[in-house]
C-alpha atoms as a PDB file:
ATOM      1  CA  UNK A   1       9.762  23.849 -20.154  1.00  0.00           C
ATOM      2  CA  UNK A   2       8.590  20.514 -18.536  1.00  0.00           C
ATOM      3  CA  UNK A   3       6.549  18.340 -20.199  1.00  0.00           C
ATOM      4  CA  UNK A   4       2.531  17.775 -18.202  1.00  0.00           C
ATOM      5  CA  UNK A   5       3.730  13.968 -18.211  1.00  0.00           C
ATOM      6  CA  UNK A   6       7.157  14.378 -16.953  1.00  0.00           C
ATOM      7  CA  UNK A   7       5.240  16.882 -14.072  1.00  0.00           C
ATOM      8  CA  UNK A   8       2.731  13.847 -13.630  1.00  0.00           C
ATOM      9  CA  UNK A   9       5.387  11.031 -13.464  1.00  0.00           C
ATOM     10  CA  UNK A  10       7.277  13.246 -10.666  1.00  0.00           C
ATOM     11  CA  UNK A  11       4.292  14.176  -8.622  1.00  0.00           C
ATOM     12  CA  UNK A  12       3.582   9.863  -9.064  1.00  0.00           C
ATOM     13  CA  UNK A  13       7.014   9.264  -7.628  1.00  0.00           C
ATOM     14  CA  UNK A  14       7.110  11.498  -4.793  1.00  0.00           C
ATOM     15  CA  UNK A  15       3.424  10.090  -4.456  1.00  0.00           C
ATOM     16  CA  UNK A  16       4.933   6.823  -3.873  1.00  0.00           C
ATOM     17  CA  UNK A  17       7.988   7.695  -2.115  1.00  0.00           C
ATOM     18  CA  UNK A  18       5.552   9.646   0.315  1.00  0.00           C
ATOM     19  CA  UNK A  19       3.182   6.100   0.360  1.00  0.00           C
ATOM     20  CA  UNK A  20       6.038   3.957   0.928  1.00  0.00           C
ATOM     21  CA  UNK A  21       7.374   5.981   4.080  1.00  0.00           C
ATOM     22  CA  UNK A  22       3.855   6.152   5.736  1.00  0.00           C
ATOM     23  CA  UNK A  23       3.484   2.643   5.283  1.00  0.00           C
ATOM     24  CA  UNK A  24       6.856   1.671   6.403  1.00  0.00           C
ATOM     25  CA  UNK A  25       6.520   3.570   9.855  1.00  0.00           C
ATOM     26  CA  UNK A  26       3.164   1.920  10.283  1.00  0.00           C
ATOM     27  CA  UNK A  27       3.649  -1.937   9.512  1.00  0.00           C
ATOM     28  CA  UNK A  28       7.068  -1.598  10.957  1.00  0.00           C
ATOM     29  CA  UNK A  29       5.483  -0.208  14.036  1.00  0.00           C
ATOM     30  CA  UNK A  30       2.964  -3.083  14.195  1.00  0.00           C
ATOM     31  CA  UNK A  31       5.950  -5.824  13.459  1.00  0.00           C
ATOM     32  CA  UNK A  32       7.586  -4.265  16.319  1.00  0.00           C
ATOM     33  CA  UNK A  33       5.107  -3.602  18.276  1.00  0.00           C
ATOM     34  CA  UNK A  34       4.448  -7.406  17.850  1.00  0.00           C
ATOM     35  CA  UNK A  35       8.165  -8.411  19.026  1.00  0.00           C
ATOM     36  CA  UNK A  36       6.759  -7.935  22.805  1.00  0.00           C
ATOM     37  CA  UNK A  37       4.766 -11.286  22.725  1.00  0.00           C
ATOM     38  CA  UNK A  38       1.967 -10.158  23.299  1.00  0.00           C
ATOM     39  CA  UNK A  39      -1.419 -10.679  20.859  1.00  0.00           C
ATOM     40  CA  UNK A  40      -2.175  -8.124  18.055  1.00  0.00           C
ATOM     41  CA  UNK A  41      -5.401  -7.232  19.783  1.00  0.00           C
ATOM     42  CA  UNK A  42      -3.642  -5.502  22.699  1.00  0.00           C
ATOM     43  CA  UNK A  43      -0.950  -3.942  20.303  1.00  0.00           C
ATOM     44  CA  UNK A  44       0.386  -0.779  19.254  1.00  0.00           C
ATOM     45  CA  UNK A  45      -3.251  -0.059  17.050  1.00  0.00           C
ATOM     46  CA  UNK A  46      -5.219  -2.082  19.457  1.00  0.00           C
ATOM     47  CA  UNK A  47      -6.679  -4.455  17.046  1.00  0.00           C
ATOM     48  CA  UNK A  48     -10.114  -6.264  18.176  1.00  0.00           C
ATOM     49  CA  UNK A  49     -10.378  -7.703  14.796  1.00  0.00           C
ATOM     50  CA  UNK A  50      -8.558 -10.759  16.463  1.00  0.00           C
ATOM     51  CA  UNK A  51     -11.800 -12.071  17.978  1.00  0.00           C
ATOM     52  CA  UNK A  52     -13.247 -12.946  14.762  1.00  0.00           C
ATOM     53  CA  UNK A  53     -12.311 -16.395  13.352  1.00  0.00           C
ATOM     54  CA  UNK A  54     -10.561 -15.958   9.254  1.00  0.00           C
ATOM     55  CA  UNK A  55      -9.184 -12.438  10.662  1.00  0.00           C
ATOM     56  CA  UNK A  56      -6.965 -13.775  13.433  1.00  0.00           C
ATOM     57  CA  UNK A  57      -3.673 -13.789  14.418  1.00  0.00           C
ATOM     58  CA  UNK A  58      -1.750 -15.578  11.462  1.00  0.00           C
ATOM     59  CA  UNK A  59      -3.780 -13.701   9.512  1.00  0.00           C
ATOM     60  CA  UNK A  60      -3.530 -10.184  10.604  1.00  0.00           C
ATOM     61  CA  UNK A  61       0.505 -11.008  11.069  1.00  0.00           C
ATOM     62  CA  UNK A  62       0.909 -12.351   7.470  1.00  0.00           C
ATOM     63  CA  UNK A  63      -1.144  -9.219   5.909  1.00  0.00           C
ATOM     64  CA  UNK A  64       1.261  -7.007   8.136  1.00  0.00           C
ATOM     65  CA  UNK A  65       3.949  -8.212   6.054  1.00  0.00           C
ATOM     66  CA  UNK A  66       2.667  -8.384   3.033  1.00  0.00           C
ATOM     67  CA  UNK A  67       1.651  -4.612   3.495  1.00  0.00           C
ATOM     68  CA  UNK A  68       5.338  -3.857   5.082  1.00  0.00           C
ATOM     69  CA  UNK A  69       6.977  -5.560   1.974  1.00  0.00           C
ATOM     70  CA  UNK A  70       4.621  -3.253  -0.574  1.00  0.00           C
ATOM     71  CA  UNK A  71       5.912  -0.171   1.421  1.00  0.00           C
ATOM     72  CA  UNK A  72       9.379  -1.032   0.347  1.00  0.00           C
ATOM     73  CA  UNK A  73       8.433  -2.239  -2.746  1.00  0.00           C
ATOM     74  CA  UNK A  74       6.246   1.156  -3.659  1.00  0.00           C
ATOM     75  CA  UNK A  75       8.659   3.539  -2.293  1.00  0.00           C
ATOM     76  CA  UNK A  76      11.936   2.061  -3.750  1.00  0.00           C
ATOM     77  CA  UNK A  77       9.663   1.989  -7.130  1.00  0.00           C
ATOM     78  CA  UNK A  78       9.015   5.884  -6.634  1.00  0.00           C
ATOM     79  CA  UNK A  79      12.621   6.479  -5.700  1.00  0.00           C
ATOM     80  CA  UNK A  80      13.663   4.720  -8.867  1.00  0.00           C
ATOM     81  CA  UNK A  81      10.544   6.541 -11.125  1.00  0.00           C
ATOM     82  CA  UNK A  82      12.413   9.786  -9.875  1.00  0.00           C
ATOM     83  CA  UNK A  83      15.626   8.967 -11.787  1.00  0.00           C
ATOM     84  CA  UNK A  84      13.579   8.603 -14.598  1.00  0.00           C
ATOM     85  CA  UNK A  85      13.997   4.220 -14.613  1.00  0.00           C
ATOM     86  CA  UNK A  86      11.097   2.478 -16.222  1.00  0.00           C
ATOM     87  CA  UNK A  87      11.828  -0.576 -13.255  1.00  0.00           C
ATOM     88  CA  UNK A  88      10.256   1.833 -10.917  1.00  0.00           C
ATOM     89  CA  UNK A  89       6.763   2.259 -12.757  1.00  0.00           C
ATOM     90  CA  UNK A  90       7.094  -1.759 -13.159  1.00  0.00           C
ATOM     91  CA  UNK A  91       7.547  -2.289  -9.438  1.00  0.00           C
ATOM     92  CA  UNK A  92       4.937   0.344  -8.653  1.00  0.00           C
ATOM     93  CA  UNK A  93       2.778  -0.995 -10.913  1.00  0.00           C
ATOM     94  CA  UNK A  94       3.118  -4.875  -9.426  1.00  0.00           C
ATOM     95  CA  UNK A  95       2.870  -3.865  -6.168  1.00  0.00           C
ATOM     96  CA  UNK A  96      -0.457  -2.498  -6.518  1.00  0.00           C
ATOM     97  CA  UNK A  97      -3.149  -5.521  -7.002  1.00  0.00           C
ATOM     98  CA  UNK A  98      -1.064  -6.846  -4.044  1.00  0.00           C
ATOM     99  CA  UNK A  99      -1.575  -3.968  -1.411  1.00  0.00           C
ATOM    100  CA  UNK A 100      -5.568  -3.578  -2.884  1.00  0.00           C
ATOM    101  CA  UNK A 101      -6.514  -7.403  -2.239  1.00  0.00           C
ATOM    102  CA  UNK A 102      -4.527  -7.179   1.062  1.00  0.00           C
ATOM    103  CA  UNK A 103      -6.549  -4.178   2.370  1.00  0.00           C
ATOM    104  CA  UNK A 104      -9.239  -4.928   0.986  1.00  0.00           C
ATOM    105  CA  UNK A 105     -10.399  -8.038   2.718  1.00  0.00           C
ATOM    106  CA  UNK A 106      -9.479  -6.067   6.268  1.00  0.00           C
ATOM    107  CA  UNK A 107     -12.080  -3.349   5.017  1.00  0.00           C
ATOM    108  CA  UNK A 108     -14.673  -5.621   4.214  1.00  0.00           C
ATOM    109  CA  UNK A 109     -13.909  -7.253   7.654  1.00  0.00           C
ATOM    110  CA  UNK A 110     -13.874  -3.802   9.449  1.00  0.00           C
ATOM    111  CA  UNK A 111     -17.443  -3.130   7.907  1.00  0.00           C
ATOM    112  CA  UNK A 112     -18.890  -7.056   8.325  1.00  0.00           C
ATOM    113  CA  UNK A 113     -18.196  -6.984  11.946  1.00  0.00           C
ATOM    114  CA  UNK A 114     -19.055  -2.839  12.179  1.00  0.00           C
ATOM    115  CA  UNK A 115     -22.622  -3.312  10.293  1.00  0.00           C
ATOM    116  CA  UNK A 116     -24.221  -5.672  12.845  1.00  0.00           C
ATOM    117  CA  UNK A 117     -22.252  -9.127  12.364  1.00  0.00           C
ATOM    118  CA  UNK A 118     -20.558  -8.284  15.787  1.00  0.00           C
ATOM    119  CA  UNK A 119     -21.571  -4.627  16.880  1.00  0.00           C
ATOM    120  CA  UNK A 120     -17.295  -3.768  16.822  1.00  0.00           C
ATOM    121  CA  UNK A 121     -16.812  -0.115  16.648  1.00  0.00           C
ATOM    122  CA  UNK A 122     -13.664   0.966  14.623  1.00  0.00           C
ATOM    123  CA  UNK A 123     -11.655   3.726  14.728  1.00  0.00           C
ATOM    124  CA  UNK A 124     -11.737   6.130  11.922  1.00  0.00           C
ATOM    125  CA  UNK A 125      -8.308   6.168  12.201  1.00  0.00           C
ATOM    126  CA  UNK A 126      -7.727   2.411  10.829  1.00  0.00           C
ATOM    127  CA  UNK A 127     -10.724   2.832   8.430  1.00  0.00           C
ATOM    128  CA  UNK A 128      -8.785   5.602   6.857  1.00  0.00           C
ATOM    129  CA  UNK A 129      -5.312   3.845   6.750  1.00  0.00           C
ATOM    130  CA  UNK A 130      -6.622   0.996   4.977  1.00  0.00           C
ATOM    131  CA  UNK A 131      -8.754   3.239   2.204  1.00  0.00           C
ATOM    132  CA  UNK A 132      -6.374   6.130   2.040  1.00  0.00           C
ATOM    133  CA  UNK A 133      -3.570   3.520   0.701  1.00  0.00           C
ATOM    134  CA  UNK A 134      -6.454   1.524  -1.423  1.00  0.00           C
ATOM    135  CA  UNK A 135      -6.845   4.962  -3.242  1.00  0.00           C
ATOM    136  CA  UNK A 136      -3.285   5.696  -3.628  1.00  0.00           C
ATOM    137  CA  UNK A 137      -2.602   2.518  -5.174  1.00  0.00           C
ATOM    138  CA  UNK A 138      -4.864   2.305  -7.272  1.00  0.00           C
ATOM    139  CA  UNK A 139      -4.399   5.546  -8.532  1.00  0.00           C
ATOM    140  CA  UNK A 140      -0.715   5.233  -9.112  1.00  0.00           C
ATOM    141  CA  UNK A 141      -1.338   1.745 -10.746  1.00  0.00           C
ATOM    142  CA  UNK A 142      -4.206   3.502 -13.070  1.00  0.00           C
ATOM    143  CA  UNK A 143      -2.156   6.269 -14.178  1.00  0.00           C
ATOM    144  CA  UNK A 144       0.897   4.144 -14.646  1.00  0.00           C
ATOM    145  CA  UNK A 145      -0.690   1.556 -16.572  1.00  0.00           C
ATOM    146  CA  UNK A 146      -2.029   4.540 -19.201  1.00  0.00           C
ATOM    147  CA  UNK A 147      -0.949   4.414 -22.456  1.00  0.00           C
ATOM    148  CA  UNK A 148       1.380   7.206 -22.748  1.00  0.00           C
ATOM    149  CA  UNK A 149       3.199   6.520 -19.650  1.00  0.00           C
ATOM    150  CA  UNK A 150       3.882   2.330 -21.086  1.00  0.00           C
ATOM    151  CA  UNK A 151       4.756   4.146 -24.315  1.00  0.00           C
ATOM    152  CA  UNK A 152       7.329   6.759 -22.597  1.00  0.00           C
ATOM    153  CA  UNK A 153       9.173   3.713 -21.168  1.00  0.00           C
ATOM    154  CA  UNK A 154       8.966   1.706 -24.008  1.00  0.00           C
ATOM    155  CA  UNK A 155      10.830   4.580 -26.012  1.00  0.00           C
ATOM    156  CA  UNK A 156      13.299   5.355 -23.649  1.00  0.00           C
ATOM    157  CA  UNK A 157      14.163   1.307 -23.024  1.00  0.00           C
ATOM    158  CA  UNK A 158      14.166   0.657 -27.138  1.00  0.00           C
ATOM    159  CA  UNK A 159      16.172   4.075 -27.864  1.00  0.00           C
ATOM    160  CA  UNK A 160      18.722   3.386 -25.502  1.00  0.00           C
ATOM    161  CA  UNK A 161      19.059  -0.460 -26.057  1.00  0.00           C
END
């Protein structure tokens, strides 16, 4: 019979295999998207976050990588956590604060300029994007950073080193 924490580490993995697919296609899609020359705020999501002076252009293309890299990092992590390799909780894990900050700071922009700062209306849709993958993270990172999932790796690294 399986263990409850080898049923929890799997549904984590596929969790951030899942994660790391969803946020491929979508920063991929923007970075290509991008490739046509033209300015984020016309783009594939139709971004009028542009207007507004720290969440411009260089900005908004630097957090699209950032976010595109901890896709790949997150789902190679979970594809690793599946074979049962500690490296993939550790990459999971460090990937994390990363995506959180990175998101984060386009939330609070989304609700400064919503809430009366510029009268922008946002989609749901990009709302949800950014605080569906908050929550994911941060869930994976809390339950990865629990004590008897550090002390399952730990085991397995010193008992077969």
């Amino acid at each position: 019979m399986i263990s409850r924490l080898t049923l929890m580490l799997r549904v984590a993995a596929f969790t951030a295999i899942v994660s790391g697919l969803i946020g491929g296609a979508v920063w991929f899609t923007d970075l290509v998207d991008r490739s046509d020359g033209d300015d984020l705020r016309w783009g594939f999501w139709h971004n009028p976050l542009m207007n507004f002076t720290p969440f411009h252009e260089p900005f908004l293309e630097a957090s699209m990588w950032v976010l595109f890299c901890c896709a790949a990092v997150i789902g190679l992590g979970g594809l690793l956590l599946s074979c049962g390799a500690g490296v993939g909780r550790l990459l999971i894990v460090a990937q994390a604060p990363v995506a959180i900050a990175t998101n984060s700071a386009v939330v609070v922009a989304f609700l400064w300029t919503s809430a009366g700062a510029a009268h922008v209306y946002w989609t749901t849709a990009a709302l949800s994007l950014r605080l569906g993958s908050i929550a994911v993270d941060g869930a994976l990172w809390w339950f990865l950073t629990r004590g008897e999932v550090v002390r399952r790796f730990s085991v397995a690294v010193t008992s077969h080193g």
